[in-house]
PDB file of N, CA and C in Angstrom:
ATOM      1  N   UNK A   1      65.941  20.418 -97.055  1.00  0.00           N
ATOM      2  CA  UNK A   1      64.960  19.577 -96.375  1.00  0.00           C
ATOM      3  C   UNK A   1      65.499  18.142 -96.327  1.00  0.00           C
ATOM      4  N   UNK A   2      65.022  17.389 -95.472  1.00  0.00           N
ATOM      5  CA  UNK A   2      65.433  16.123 -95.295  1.00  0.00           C
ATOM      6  C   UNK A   2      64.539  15.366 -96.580  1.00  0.00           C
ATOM      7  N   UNK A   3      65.593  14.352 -97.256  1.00  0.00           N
ATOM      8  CA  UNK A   3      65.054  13.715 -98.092  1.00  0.00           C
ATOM      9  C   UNK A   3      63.962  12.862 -98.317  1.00  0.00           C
ATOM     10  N   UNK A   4      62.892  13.079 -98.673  1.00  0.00           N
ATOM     11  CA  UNK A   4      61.685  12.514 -98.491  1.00  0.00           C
ATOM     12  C   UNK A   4      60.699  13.390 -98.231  1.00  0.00           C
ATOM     13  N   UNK A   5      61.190  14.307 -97.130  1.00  0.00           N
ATOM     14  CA  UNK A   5      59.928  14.751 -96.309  1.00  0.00           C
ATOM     15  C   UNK A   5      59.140  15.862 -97.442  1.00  0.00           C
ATOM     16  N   UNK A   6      58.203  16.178 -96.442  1.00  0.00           N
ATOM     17  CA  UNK A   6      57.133  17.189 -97.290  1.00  0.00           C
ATOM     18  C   UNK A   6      57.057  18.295 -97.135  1.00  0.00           C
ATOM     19  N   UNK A   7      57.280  19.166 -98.311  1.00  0.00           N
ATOM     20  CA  UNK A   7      57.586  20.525 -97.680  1.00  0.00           C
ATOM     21  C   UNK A   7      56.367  21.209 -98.120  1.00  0.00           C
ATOM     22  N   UNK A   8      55.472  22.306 -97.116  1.00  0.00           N
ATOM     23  CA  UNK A   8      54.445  22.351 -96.730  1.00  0.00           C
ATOM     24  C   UNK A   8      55.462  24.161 -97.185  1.00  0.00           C
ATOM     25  N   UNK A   9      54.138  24.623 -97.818  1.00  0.00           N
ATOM     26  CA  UNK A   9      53.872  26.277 -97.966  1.00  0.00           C
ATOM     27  C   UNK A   9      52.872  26.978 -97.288  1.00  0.00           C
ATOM     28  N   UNK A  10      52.843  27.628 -96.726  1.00  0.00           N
ATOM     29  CA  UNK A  10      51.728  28.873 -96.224  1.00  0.00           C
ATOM     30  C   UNK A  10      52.092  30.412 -96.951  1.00  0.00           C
ATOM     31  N   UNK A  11      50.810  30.837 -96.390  1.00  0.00           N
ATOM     32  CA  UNK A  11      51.199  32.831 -96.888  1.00  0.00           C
ATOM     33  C   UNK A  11      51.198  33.113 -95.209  1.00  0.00           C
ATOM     34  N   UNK A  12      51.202  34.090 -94.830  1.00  0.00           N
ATOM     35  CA  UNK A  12      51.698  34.841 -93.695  1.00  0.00           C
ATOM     36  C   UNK A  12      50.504  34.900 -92.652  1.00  0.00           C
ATOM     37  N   UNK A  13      49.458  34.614 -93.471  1.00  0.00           N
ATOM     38  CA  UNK A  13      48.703  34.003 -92.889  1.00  0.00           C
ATOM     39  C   UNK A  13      48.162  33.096 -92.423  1.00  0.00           C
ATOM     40  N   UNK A  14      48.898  31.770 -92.823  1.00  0.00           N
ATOM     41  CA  UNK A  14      49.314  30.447 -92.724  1.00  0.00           C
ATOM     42  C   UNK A  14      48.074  29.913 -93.384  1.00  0.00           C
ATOM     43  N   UNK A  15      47.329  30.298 -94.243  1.00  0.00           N
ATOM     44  CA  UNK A  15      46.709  29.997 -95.325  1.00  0.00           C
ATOM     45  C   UNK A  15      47.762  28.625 -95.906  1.00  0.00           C
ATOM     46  N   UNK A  16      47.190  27.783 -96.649  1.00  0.00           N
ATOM     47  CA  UNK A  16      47.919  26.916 -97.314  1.00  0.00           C
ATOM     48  C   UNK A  16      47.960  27.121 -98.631  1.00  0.00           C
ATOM     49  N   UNK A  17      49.467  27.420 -99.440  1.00  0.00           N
ATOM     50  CA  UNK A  17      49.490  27.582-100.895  1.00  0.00           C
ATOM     51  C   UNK A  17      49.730  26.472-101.643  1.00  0.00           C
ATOM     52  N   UNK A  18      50.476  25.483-100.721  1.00  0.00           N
ATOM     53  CA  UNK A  18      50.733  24.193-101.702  1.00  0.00           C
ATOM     54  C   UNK A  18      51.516  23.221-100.909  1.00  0.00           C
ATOM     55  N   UNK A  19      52.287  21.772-101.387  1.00  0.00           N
ATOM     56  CA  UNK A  19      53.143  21.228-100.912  1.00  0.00           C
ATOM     57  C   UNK A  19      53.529  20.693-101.687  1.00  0.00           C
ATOM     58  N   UNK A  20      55.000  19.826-101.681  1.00  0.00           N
ATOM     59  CA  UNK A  20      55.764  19.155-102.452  1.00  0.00           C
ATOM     60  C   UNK A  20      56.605  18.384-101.872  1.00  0.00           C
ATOM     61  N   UNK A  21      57.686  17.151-102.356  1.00  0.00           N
ATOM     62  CA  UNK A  21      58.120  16.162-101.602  1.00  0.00           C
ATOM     63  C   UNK A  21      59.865  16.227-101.755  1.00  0.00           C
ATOM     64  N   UNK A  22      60.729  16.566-100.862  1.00  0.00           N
ATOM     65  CA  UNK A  22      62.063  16.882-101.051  1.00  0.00           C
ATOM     66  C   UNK A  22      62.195  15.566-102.127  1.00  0.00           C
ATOM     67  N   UNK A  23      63.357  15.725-103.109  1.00  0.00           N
ATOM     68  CA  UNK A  23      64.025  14.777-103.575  1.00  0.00           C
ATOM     69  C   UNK A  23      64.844  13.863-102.870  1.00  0.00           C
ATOM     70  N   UNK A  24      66.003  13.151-102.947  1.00  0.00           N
ATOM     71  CA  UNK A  24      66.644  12.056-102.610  1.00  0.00           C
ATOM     72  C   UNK A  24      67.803  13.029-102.021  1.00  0.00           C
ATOM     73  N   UNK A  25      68.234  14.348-102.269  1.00  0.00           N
ATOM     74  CA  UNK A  25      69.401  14.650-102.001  1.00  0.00           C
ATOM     75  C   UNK A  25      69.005  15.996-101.431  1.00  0.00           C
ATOM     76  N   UNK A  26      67.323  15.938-101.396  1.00  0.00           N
ATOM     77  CA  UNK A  26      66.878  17.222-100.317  1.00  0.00           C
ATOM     78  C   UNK A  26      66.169  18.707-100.409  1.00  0.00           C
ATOM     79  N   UNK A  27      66.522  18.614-102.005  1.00  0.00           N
ATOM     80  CA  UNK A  27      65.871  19.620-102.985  1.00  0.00           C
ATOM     81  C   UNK A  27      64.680  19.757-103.600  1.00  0.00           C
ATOM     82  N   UNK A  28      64.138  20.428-103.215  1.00  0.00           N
ATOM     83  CA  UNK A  28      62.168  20.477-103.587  1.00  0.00           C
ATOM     84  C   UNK A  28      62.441  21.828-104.315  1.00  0.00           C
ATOM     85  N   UNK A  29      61.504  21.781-105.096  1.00  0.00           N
ATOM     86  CA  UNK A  29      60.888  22.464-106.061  1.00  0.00           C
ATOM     87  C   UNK A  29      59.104  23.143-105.833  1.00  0.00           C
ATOM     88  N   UNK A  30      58.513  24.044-106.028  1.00  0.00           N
ATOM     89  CA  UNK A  30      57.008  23.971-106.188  1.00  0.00           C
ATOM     90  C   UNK A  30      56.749  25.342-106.797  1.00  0.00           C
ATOM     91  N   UNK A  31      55.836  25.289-107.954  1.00  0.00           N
ATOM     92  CA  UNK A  31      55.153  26.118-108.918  1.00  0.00           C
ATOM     93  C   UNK A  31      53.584  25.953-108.632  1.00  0.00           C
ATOM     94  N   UNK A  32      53.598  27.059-108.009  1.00  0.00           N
ATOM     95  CA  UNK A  32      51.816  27.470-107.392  1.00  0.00           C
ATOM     96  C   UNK A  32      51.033  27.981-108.646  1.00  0.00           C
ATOM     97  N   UNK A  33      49.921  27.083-108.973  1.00  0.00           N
ATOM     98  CA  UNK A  33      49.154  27.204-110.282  1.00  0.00           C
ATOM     99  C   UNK A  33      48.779  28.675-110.645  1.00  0.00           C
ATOM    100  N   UNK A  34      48.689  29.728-109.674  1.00  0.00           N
ATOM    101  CA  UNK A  34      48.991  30.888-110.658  1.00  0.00           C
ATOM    102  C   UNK A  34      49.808  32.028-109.547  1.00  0.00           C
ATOM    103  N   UNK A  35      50.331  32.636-110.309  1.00  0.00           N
ATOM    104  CA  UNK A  35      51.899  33.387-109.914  1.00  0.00           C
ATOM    105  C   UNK A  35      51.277  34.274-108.738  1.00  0.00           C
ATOM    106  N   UNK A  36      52.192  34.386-107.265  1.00  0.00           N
ATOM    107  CA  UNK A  36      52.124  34.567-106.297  1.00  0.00           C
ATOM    108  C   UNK A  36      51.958  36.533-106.021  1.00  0.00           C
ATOM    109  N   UNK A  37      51.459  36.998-105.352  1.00  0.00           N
ATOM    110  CA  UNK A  37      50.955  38.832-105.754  1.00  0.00           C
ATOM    111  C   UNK A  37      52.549  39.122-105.377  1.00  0.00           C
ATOM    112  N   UNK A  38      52.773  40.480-105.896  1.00  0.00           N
ATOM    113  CA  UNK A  38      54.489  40.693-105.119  1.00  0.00           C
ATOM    114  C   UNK A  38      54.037  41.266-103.650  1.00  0.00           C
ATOM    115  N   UNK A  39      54.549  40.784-103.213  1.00  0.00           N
ATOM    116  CA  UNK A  39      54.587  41.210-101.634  1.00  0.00           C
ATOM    117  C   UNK A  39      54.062  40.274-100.793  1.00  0.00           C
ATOM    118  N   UNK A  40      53.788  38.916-101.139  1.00  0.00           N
ATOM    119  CA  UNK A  40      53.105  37.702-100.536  1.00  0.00           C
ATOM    120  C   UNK A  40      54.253  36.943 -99.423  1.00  0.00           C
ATOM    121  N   UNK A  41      53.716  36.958 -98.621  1.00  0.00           N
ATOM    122  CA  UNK A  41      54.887  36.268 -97.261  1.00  0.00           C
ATOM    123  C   UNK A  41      54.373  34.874 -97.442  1.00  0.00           C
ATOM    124  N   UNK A  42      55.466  33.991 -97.917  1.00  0.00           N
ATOM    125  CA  UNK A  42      55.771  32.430 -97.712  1.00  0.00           C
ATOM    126  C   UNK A  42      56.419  32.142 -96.918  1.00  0.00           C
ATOM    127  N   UNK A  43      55.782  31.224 -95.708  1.00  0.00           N
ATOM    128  CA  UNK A  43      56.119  30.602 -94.842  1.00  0.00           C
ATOM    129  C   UNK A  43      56.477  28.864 -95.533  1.00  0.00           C
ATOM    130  N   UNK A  44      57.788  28.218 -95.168  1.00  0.00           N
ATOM    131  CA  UNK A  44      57.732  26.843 -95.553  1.00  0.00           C
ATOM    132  C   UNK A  44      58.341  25.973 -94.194  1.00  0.00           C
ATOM    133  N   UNK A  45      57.746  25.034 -94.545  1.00  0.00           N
ATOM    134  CA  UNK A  45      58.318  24.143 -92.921  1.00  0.00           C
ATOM    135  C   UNK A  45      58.388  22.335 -93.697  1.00  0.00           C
ATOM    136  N   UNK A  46      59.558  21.836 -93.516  1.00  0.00           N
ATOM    137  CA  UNK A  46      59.902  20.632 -94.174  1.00  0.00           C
ATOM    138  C   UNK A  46      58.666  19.792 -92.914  1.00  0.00           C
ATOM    139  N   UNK A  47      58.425  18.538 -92.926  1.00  0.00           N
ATOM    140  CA  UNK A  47      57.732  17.442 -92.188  1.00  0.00           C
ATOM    141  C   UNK A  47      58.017  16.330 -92.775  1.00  0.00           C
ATOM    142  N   UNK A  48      59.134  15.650 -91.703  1.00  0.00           N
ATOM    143  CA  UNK A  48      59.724  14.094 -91.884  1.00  0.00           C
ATOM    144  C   UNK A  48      58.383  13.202 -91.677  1.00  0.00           C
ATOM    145  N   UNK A  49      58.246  11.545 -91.959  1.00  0.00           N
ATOM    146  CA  UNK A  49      57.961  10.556 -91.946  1.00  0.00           C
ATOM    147  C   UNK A  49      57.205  10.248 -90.636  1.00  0.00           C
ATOM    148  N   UNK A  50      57.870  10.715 -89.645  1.00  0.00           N
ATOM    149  CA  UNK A  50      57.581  10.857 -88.559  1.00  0.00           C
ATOM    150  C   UNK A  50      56.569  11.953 -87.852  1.00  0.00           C
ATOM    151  N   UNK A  51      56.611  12.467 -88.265  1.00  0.00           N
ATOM    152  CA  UNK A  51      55.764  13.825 -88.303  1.00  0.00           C
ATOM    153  C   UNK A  51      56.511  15.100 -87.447  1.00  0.00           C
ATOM    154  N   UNK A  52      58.244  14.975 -87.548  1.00  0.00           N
ATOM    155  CA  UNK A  52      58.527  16.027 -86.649  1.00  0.00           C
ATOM    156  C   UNK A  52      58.719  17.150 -87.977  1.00  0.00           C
ATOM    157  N   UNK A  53      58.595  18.471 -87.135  1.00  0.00           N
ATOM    158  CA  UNK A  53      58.054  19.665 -88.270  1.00  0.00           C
ATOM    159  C   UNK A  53      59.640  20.296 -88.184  1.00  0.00           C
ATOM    160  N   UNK A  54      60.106  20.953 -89.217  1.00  0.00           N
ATOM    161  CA  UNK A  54      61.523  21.776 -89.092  1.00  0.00           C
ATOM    162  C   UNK A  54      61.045  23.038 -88.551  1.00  0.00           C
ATOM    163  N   UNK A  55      62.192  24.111 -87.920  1.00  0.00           N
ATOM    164  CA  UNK A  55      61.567  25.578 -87.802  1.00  0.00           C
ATOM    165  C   UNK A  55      61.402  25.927 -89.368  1.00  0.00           C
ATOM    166  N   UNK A  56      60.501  27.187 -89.317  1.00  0.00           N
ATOM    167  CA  UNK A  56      59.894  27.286 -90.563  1.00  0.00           C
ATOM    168  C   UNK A  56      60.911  28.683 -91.500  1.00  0.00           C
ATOM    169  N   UNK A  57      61.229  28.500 -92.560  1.00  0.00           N
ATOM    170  CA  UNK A  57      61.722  29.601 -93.054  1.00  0.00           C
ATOM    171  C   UNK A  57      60.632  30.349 -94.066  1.00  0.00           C
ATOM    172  N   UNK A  58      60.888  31.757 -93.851  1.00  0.00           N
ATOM    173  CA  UNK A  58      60.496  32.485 -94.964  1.00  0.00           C
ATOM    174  C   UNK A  58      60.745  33.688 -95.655  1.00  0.00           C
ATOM    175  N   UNK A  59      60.364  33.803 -96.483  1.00  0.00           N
ATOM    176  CA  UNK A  59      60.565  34.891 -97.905  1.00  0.00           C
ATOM    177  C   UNK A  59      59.681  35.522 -98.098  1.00  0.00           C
ATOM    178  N   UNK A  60      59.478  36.469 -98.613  1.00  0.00           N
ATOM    179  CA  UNK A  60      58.559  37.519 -99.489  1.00  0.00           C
ATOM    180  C   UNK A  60      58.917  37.851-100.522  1.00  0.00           C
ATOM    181  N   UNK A  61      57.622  37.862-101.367  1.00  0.00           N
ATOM    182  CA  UNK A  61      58.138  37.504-102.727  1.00  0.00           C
ATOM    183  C   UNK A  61      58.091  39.083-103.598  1.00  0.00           C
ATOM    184  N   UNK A  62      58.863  39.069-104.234  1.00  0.00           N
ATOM    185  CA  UNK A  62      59.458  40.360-104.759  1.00  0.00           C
ATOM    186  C   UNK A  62      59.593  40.125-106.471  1.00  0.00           C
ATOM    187  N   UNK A  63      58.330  40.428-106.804  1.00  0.00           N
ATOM    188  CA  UNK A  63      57.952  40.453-108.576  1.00  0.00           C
ATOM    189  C   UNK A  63      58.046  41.595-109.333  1.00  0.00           C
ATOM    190  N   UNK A  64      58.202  42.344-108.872  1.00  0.00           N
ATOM    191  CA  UNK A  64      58.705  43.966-109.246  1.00  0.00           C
ATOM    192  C   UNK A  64      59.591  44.444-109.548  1.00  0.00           C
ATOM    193  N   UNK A  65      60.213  44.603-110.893  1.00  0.00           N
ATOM    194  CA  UNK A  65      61.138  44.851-111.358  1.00  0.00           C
ATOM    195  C   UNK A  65      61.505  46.426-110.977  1.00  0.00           C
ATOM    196  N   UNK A  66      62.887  46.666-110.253  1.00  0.00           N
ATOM    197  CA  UNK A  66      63.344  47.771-109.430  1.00  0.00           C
ATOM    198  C   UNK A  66      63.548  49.524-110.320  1.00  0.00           C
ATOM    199  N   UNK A  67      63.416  50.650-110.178  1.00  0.00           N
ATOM    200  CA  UNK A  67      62.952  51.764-110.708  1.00  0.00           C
ATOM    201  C   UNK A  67      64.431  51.464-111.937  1.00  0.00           C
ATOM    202  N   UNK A  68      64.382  52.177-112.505  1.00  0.00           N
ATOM    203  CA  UNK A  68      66.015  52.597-113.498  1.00  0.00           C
ATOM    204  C   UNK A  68      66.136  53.244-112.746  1.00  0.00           C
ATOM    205  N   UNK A  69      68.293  52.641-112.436  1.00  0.00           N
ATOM    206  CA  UNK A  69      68.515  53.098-111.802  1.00  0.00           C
ATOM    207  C   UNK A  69      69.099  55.045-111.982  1.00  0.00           C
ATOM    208  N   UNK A  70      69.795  55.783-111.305  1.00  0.00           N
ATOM    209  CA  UNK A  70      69.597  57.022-111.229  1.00  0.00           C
ATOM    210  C   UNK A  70      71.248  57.013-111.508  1.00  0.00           C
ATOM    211  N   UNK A  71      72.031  57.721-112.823  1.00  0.00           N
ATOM    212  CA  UNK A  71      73.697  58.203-112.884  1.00  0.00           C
ATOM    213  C   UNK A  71      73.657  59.915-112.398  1.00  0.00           C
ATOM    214  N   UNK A  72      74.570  59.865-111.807  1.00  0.00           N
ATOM    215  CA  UNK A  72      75.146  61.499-111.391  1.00  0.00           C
ATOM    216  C   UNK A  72      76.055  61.940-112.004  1.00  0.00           C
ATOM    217  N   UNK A  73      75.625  63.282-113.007  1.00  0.00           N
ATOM    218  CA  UNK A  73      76.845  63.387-113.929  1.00  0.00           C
ATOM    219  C   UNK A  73      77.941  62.731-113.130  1.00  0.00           C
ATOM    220  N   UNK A  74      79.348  62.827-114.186  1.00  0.00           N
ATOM    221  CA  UNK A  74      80.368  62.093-114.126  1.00  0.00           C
ATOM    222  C   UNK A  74      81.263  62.815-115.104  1.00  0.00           C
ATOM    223  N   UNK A  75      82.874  62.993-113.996  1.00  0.00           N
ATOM    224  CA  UNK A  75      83.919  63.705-115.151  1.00  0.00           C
ATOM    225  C   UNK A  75      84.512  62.452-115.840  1.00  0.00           C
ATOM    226  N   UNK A  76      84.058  61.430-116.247  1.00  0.00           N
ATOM    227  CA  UNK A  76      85.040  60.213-116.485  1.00  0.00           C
ATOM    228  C   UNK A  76      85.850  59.163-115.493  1.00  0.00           C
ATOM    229  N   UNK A  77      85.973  59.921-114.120  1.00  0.00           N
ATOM    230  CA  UNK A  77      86.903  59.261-113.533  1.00  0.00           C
ATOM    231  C   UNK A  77      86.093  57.989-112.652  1.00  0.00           C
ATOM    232  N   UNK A  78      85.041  58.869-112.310  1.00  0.00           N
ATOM    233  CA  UNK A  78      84.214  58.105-110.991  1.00  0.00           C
ATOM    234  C   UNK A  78      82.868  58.091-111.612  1.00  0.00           C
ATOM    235  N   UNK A  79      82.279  56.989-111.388  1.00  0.00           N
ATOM    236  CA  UNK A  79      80.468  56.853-112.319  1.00  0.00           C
ATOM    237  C   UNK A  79      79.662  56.880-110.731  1.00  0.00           C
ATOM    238  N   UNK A  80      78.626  57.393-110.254  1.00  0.00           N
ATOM    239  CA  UNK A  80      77.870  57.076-109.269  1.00  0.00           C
ATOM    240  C   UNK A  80      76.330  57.693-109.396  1.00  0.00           C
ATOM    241  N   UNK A  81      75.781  56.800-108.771  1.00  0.00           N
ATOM    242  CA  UNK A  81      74.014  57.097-108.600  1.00  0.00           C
ATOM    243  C   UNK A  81      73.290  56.423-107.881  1.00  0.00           C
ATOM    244  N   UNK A  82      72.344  56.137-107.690  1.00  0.00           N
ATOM    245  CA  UNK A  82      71.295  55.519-106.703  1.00  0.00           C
ATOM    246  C   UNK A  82      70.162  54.438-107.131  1.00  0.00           C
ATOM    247  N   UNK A  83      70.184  53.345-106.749  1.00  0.00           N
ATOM    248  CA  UNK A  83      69.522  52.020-107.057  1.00  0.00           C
ATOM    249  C   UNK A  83      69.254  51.660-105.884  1.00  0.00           C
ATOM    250  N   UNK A  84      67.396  50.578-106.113  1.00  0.00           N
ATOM    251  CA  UNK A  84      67.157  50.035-105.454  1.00  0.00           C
ATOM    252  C   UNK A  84      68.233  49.223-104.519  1.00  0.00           C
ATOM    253  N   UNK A  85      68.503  49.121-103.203  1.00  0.00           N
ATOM    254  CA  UNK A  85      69.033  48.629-102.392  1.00  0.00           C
ATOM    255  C   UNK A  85      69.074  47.371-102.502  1.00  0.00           C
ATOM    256  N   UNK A  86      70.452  46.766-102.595  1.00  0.00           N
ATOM    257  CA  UNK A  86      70.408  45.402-103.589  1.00  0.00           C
ATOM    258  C   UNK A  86      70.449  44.750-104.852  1.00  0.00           C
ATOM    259  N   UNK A  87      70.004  45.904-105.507  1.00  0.00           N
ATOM    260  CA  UNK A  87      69.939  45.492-107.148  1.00  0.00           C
ATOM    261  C   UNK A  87      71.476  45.211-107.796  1.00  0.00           C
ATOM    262  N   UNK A  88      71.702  44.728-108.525  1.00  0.00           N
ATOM    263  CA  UNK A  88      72.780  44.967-109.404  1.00  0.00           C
ATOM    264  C   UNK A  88      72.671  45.517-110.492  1.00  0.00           C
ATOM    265  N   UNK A  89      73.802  46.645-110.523  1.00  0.00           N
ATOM    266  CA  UNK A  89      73.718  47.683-111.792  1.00  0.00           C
ATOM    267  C   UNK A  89      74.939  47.187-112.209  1.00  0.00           C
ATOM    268  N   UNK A  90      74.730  47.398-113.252  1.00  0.00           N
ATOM    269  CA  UNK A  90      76.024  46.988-114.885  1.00  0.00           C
ATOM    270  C   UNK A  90      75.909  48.219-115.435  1.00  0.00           C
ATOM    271  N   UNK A  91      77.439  48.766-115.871  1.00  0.00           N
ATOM    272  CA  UNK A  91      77.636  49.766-116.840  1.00  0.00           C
ATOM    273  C   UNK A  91      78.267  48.953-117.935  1.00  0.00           C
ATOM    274  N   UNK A  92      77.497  49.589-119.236  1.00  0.00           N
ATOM    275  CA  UNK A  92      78.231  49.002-120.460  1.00  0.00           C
ATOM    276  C   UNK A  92      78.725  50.309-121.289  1.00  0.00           C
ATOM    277  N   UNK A  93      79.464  50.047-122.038  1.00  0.00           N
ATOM    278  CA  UNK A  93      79.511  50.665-122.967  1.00  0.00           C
ATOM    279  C   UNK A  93      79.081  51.393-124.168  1.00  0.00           C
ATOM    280  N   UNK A  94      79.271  52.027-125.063  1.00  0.00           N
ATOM    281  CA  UNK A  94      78.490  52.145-126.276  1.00  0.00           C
ATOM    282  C   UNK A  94      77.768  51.308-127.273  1.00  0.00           C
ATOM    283  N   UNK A  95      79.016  49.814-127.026  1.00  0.00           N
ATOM    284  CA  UNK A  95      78.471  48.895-127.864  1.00  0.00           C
ATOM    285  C   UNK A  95      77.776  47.646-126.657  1.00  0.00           C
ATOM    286  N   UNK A  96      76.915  48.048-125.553  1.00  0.00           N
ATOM    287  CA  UNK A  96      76.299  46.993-124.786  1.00  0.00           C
ATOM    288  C   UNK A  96      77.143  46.345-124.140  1.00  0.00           C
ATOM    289  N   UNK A  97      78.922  46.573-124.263  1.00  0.00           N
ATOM    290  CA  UNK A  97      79.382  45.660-123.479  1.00  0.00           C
ATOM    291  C   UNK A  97      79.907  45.987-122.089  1.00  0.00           C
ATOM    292  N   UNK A  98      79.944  44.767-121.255  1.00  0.00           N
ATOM    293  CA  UNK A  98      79.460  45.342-119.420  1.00  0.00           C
ATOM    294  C   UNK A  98      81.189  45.806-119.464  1.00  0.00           C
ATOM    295  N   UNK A  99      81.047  47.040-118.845  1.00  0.00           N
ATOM    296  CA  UNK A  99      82.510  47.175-118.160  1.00  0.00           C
ATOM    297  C   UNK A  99      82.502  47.258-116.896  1.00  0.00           C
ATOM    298  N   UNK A 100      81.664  47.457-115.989  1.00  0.00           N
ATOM    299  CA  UNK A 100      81.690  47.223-114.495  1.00  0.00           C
ATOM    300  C   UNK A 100      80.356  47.115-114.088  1.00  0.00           C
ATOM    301  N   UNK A 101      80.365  46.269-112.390  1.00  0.00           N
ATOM    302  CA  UNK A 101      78.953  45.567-111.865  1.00  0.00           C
ATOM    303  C   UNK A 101      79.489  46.354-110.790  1.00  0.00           C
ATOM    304  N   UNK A 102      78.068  46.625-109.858  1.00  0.00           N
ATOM    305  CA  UNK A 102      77.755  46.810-108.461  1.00  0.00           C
ATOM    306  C   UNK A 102      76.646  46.781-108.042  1.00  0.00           C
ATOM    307  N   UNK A 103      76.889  46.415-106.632  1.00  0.00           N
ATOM    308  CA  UNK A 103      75.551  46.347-106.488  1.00  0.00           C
ATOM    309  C   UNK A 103      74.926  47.231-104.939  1.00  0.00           C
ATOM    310  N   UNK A 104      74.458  48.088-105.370  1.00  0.00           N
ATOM    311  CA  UNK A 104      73.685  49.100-104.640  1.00  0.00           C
ATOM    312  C   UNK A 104      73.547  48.969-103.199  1.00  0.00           C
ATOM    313  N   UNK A 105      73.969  49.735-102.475  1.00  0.00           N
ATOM    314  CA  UNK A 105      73.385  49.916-101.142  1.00  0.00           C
ATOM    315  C   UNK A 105      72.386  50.779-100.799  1.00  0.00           C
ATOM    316  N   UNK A 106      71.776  51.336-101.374  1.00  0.00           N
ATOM    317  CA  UNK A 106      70.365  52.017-101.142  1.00  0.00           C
ATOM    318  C   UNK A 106      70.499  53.343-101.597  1.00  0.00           C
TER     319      UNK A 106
END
């Protein structure tokens, strides 16, 4: 966001959840007094001094920690299974330590 301006929240319904004021180098922050449902569409749109509005970006918010993921036996050579799309899975070892990351395509 442009430094100064006000960055304005909605839900998907353009309900208003909150606002906050970019910092000096453009970076805003905002913690909505109680935690957002998972699946809530945030709309945000910066507004300079002037009153011109940015296009608006948004997210949906995703509070749901993803199923465990699923291993397919394995002869040792090759490890594979199925995770939420996106997640990152870590294999560790016996003693917790990571020996390889990936991260899921669905």
């Amino acid at each position: 966001a442009e430094p100064g301006s006000t960055v304005i929240l909605t839900d998907g319904n353009g309900n208003p959840i909150g606002e906050t004021t970019a910092d000096g180098s453009g970076n805003w922050t905002f913690t909505p007094s109680t935690p957002l449902a998972n699946g809530t569409v945030v709309n945000v749109v910066a507004e300079d001094a002037a009153g011109n509005s940015s296009p608006p970006a948004t997210v949906t918010v995703d509070s749901s920690a993803p199923p465990a993921p699923v291993i397919n036996p394995s002869n040792g050579v090759v490890i594979s299974g199925t995770a939420e799309a996106g997640a990152t899975v870590t294999l560790t070892d016996a003693g917790g330590n990571p020996i390889g990351q990936v991260t899921a395509d669905g």
